[in-house]
PDB file of N, CA and C in Angstrom:
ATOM      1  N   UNK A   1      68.715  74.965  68.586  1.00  0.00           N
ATOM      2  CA  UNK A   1      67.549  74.323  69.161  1.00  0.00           C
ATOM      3  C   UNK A   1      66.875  75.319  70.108  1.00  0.00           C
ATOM      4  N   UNK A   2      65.844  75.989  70.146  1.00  0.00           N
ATOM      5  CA  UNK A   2      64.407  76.349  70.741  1.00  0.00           C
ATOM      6  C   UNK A   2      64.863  76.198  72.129  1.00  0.00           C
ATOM      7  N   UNK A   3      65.029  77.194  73.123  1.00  0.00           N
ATOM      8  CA  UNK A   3      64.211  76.818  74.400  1.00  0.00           C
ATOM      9  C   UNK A   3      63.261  75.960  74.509  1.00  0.00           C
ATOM     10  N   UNK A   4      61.855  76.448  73.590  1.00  0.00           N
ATOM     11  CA  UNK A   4      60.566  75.739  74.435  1.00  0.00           C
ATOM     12  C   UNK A   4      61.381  74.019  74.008  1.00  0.00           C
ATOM     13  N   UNK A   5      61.337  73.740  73.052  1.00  0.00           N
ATOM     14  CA  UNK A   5      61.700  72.622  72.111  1.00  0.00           C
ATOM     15  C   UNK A   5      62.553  71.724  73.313  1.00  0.00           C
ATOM     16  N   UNK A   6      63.783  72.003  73.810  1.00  0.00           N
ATOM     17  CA  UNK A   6      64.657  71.801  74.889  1.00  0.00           C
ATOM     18  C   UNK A   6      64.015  71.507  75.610  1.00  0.00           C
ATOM     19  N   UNK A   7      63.229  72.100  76.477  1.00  0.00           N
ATOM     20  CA  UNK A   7      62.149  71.657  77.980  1.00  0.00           C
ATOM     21  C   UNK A   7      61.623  70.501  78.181  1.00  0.00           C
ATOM     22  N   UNK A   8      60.378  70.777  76.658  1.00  0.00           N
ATOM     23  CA  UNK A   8      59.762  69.574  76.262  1.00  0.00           C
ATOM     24  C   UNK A   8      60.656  68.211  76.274  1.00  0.00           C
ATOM     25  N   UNK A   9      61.766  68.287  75.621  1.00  0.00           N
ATOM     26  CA  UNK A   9      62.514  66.954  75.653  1.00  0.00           C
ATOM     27  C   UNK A   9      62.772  66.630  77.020  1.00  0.00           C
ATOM     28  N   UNK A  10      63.474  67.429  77.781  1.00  0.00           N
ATOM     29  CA  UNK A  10      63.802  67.486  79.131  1.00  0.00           C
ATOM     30  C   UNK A  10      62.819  66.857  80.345  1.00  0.00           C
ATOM     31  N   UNK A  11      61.208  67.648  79.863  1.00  0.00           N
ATOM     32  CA  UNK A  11      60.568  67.265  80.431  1.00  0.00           C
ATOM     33  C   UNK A  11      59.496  66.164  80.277  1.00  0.00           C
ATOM     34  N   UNK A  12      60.149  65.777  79.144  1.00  0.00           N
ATOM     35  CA  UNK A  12      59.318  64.133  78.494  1.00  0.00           C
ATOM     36  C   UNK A  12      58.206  64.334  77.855  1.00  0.00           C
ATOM     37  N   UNK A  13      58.060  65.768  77.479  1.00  0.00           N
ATOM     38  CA  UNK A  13      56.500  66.135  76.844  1.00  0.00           C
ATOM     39  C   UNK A  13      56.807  65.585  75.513  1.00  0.00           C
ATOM     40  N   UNK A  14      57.988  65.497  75.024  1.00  0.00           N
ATOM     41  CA  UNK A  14      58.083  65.173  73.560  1.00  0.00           C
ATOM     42  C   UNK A  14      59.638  64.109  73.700  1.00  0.00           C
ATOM     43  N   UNK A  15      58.974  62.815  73.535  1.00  0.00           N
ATOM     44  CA  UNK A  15      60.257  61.909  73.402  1.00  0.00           C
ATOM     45  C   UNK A  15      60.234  61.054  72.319  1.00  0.00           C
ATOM     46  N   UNK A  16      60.845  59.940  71.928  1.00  0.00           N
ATOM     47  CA  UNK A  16      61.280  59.142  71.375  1.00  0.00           C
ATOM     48  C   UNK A  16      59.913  58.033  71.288  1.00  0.00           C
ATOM     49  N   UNK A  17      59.872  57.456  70.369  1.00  0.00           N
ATOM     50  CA  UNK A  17      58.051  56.558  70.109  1.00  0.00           C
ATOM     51  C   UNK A  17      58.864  55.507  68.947  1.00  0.00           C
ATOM     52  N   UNK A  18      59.039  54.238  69.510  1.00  0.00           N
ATOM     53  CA  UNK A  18      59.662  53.585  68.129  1.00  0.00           C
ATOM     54  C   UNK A  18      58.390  52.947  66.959  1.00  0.00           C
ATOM     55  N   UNK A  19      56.951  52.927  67.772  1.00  0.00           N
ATOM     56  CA  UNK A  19      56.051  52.302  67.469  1.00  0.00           C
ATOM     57  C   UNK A  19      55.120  54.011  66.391  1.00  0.00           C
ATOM     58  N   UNK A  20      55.371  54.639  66.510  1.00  0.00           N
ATOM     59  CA  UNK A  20      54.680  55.835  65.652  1.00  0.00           C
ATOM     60  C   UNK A  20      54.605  55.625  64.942  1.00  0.00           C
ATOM     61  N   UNK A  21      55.257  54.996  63.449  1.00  0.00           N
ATOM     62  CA  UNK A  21      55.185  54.744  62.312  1.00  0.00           C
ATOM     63  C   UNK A  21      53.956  54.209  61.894  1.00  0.00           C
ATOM     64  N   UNK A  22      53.925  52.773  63.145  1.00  0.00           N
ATOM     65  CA  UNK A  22      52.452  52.052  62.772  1.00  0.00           C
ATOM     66  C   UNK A  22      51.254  52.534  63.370  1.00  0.00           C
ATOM     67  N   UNK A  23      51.140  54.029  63.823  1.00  0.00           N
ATOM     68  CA  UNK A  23      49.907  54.648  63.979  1.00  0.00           C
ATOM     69  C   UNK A  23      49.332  55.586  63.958  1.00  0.00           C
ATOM     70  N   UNK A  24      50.695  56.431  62.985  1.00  0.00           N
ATOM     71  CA  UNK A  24      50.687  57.648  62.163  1.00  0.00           C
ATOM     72  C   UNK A  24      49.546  57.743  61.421  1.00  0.00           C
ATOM     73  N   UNK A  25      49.570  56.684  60.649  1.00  0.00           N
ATOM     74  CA  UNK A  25      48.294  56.290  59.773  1.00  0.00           C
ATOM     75  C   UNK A  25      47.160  56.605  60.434  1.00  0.00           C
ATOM     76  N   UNK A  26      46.457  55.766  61.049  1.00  0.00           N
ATOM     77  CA  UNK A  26      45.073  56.011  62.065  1.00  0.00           C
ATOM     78  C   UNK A  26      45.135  57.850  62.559  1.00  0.00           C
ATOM     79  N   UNK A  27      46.571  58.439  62.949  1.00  0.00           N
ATOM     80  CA  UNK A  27      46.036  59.721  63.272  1.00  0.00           C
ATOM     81  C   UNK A  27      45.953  60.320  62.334  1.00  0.00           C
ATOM     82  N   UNK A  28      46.520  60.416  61.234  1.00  0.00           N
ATOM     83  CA  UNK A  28      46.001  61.172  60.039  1.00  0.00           C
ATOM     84  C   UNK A  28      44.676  60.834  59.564  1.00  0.00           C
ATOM     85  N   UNK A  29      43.978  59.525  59.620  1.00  0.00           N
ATOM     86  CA  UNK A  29      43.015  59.149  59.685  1.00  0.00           C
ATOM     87  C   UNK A  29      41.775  59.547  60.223  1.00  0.00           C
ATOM     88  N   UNK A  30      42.241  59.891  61.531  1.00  0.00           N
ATOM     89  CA  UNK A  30      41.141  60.718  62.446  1.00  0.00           C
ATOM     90  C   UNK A  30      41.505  61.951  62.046  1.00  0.00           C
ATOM     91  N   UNK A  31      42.546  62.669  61.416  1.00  0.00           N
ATOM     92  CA  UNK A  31      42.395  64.172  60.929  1.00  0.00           C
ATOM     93  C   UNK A  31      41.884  64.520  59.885  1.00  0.00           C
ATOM     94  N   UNK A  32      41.624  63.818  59.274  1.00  0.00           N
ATOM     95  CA  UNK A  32      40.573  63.857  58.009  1.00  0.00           C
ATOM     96  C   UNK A  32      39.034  63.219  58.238  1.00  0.00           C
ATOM     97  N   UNK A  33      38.900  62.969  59.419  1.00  0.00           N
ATOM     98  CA  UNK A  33      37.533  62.487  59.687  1.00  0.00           C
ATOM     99  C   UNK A  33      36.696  63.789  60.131  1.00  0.00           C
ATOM    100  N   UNK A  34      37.914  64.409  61.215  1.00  0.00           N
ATOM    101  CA  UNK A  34      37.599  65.561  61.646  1.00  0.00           C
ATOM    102  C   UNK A  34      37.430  66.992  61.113  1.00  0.00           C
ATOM    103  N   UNK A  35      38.686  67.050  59.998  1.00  0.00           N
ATOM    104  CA  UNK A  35      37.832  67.914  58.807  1.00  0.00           C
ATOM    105  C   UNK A  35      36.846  67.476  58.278  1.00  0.00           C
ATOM    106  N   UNK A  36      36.421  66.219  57.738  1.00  0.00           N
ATOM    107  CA  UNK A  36      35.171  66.306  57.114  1.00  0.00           C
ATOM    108  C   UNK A  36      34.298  66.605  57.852  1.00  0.00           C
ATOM    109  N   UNK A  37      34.047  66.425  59.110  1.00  0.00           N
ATOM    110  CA  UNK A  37      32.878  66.518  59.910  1.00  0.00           C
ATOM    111  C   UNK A  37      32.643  68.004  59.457  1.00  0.00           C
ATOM    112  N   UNK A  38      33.478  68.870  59.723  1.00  0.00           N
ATOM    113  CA  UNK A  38      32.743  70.470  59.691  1.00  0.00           C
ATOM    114  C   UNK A  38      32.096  70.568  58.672  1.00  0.00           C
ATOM    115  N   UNK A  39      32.032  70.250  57.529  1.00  0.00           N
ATOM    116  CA  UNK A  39      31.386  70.555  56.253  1.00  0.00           C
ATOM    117  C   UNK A  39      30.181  70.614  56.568  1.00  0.00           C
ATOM    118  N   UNK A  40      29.367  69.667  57.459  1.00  0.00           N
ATOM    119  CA  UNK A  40      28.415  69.848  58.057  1.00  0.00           C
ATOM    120  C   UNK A  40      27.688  70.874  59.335  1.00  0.00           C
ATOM    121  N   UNK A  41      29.072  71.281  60.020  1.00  0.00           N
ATOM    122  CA  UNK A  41      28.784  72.010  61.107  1.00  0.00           C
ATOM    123  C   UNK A  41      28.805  73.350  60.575  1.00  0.00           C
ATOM    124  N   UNK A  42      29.675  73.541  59.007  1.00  0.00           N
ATOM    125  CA  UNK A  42      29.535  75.255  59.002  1.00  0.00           C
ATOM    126  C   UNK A  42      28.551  75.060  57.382  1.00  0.00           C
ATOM    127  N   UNK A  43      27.374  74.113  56.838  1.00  0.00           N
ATOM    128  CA  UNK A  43      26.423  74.294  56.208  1.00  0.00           C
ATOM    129  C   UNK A  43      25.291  74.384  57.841  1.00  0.00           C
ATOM    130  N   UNK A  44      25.709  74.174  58.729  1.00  0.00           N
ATOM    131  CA  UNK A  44      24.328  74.600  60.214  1.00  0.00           C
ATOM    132  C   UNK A  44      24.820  75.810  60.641  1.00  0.00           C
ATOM    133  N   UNK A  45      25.901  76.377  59.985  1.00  0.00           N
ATOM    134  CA  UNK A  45      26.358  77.899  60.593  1.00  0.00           C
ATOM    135  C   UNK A  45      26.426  77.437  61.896  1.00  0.00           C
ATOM    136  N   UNK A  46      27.447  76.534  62.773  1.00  0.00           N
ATOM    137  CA  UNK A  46      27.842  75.704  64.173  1.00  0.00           C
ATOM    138  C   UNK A  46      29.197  76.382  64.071  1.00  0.00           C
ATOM    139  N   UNK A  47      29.871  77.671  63.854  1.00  0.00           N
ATOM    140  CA  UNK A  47      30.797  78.097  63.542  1.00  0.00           C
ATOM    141  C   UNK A  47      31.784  77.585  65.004  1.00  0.00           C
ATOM    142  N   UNK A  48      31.213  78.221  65.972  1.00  0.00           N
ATOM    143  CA  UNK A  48      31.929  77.546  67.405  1.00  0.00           C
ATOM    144  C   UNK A  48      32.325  76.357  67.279  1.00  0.00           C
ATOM    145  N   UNK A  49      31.911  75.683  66.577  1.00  0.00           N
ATOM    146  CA  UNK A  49      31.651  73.480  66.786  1.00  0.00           C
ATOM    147  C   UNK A  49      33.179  73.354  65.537  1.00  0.00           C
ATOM    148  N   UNK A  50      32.957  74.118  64.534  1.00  0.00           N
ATOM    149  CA  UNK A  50      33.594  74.128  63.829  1.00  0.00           C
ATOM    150  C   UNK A  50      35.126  74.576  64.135  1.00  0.00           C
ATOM    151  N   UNK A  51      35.330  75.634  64.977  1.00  0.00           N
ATOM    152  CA  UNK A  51      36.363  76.085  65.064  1.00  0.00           C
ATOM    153  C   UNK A  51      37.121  74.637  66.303  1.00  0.00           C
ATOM    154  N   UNK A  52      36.211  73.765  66.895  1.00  0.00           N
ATOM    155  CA  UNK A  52      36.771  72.934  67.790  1.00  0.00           C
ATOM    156  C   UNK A  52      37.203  71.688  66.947  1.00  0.00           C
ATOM    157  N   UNK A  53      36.353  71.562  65.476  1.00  0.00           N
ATOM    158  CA  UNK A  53      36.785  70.100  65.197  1.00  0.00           C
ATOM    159  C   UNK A  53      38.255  70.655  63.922  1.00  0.00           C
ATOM    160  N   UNK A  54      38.460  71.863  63.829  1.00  0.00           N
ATOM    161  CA  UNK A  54      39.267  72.067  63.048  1.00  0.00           C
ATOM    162  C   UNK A  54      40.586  71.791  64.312  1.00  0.00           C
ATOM    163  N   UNK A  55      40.768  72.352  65.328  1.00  0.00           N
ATOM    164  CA  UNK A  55      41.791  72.409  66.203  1.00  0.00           C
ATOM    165  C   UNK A  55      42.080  70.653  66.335  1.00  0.00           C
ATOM    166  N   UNK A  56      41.241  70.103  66.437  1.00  0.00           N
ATOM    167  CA  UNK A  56      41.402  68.666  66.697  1.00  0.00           C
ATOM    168  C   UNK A  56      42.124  67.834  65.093  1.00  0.00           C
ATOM    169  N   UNK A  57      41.315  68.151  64.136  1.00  0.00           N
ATOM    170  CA  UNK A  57      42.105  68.212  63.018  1.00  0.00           C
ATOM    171  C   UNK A  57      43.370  68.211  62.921  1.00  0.00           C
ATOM    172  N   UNK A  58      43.748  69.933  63.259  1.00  0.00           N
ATOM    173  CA  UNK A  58      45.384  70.101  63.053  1.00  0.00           C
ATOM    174  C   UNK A  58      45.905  69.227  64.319  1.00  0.00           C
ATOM    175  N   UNK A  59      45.464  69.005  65.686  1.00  0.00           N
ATOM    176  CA  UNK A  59      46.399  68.201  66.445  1.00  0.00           C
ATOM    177  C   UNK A  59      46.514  66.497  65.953  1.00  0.00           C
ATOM    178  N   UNK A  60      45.528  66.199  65.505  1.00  0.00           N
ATOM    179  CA  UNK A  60      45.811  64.696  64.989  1.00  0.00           C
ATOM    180  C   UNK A  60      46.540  64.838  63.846  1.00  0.00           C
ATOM    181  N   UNK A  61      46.861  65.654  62.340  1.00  0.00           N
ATOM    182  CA  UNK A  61      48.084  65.775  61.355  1.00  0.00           C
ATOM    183  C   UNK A  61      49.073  65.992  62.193  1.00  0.00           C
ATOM    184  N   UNK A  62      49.167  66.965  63.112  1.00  0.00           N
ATOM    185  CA  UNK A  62      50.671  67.012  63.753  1.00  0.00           C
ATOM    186  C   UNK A  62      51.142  65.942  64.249  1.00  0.00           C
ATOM    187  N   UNK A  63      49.854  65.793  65.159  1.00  0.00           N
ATOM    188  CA  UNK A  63      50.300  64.089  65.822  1.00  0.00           C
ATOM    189  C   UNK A  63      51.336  63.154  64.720  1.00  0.00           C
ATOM    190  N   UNK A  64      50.398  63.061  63.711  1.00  0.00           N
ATOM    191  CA  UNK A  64      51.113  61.665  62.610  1.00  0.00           C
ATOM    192  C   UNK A  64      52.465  62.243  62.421  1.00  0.00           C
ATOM    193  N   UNK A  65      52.831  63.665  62.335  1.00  0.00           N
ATOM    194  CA  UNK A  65      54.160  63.627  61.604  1.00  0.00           C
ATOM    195  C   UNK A  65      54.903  63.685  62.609  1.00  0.00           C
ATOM    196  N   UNK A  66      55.120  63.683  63.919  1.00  0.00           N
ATOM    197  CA  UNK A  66      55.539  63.192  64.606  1.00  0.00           C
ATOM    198  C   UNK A  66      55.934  61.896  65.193  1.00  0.00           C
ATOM    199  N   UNK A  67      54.691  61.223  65.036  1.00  0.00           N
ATOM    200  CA  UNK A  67      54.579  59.684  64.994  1.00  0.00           C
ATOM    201  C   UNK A  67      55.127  59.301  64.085  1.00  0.00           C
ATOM    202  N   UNK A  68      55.138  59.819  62.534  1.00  0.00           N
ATOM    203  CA  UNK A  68      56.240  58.877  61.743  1.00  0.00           C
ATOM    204  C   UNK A  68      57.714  59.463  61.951  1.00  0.00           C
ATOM    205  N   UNK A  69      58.042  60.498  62.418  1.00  0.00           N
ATOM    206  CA  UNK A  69      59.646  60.330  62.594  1.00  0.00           C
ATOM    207  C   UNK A  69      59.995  59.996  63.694  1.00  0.00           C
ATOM    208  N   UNK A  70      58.883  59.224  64.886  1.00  0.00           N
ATOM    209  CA  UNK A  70      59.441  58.308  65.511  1.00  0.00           C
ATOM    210  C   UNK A  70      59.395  59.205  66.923  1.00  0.00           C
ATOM    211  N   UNK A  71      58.632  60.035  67.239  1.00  0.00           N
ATOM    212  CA  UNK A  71      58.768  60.692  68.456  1.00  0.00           C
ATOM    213  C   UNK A  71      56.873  60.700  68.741  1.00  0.00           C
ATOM    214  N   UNK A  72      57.079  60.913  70.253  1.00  0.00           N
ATOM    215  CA  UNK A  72      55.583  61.072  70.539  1.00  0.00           C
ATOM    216  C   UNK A  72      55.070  62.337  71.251  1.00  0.00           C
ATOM    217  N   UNK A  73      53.889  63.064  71.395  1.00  0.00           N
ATOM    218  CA  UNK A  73      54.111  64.203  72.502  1.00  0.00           C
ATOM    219  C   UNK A  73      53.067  63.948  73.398  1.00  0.00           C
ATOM    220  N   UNK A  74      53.247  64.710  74.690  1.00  0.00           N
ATOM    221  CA  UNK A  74      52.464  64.467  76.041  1.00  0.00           C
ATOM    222  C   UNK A  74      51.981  65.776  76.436  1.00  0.00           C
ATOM    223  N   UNK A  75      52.032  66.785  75.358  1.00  0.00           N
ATOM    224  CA  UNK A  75      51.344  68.489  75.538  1.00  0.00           C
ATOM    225  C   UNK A  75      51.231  68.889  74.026  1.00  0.00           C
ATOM    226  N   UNK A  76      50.144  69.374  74.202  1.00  0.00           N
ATOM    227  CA  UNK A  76      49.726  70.136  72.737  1.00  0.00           C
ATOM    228  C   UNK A  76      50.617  71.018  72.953  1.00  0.00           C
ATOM    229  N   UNK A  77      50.948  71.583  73.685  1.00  0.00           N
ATOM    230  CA  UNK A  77      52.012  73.089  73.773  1.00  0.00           C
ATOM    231  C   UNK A  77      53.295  72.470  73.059  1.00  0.00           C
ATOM    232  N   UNK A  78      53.619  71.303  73.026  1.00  0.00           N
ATOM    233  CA  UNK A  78      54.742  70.905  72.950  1.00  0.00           C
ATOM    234  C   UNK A  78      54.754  70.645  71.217  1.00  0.00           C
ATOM    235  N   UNK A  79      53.687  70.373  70.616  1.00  0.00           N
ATOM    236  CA  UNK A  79      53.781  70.293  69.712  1.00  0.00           C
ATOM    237  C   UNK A  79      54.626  71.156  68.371  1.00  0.00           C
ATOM    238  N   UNK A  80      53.895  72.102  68.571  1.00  0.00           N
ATOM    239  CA  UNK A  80      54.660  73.613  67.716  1.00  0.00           C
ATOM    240  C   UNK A  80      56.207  73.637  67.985  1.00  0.00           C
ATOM    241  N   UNK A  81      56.957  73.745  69.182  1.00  0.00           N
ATOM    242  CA  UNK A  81      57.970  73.679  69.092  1.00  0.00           C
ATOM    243  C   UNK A  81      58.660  72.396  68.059  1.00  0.00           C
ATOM    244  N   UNK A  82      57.996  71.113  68.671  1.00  0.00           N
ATOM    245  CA  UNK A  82      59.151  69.704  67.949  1.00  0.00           C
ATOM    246  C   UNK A  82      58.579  70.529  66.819  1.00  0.00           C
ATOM    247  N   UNK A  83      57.605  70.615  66.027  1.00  0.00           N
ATOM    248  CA  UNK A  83      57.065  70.563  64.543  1.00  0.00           C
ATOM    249  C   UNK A  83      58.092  71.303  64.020  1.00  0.00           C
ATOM    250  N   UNK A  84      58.188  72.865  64.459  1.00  0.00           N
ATOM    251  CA  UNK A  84      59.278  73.545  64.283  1.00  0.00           C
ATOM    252  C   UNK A  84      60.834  72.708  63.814  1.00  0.00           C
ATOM    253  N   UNK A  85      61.380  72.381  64.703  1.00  0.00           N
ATOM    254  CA  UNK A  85      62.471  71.707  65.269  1.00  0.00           C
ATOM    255  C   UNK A  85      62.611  71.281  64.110  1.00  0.00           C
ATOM    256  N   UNK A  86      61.815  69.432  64.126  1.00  0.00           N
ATOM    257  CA  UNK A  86      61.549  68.390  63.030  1.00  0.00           C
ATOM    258  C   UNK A  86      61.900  68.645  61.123  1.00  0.00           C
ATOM    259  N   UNK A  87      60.541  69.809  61.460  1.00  0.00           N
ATOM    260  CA  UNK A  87      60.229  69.952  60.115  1.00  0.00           C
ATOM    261  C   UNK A  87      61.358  71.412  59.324  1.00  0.00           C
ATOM    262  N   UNK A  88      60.945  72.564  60.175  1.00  0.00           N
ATOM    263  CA  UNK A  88      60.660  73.676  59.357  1.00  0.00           C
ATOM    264  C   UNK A  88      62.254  73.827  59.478  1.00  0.00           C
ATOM    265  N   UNK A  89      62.910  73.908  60.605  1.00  0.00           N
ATOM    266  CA  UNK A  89      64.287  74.587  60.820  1.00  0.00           C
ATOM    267  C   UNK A  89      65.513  73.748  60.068  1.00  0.00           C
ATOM    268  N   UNK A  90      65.171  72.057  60.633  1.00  0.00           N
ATOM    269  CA  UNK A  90      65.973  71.259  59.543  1.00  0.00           C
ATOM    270  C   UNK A  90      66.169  71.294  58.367  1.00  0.00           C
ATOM    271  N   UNK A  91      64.956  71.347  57.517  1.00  0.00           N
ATOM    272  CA  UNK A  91      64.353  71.465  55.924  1.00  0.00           C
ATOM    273  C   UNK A  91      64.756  72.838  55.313  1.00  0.00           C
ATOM    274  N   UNK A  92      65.150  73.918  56.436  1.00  0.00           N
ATOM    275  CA  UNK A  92      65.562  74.998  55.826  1.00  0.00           C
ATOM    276  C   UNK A  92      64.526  76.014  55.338  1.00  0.00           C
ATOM    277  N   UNK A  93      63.330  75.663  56.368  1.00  0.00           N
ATOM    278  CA  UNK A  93      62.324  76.270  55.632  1.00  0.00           C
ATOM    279  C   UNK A  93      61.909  77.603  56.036  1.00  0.00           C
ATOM    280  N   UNK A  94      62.877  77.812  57.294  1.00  0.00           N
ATOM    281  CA  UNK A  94      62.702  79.486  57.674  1.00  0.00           C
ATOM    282  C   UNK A  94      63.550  79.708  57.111  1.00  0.00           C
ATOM    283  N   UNK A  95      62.734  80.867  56.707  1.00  0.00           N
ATOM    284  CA  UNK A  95      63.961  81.929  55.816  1.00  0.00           C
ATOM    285  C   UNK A  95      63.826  83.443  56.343  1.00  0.00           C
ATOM    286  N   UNK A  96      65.174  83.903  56.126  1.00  0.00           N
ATOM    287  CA  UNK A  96      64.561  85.639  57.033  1.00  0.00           C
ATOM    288  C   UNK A  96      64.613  86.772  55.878  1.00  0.00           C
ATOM    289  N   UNK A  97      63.329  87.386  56.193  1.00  0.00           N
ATOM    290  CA  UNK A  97      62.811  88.010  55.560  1.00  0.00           C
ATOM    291  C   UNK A  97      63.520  89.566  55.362  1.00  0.00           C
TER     292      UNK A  97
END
């Protein structure tokens, strides 16, 4: 387990959510609202506008997959680590190169 990953728990940035499941949905929801929006901001060449609704994007997908395995977070910083944690290290999905 991660230092940063450790803290976060420690420091409640990333805990336990029994209710995530039922609102995973809605944030994936708003992360696909928020990609679609750019389609419009980079046919106005709004490349700046764009690079903000993409970031919001990826934090609402992260959000949900967090929310469905039942944890919540209280720092975007905190995110990358659980995602890590959750997803990639369990699943076996780092591999060394």
């Amino acid at each position: 387990m991660s230092f940063e990953y450790k803290d976060c728990i420690k420091t409640g940035k990333i805990r336990e959510f029994s209710g995530g499941a039922g609102i995973a949905p809605k944030e994936l929801s708003e992360a696909r609202q928020d990609f679609d929006t750019t389609r419009l901001s980079v046919s106005r060449e709004n490349f700046k506008w764009v690079t903000v609704q993409m970031y919001y994007s990826m934090l609402h997908a992260a959000r949900s997959l967090l929310y469905f395995a039942g944890f919540s977070e209280q720092s975007h910083y905190c995110l990358m680590p659980a995602l890590k944690e959750m997803f990639v290290k369990r699943e076996g999905l780092i591999r060394p190169f």
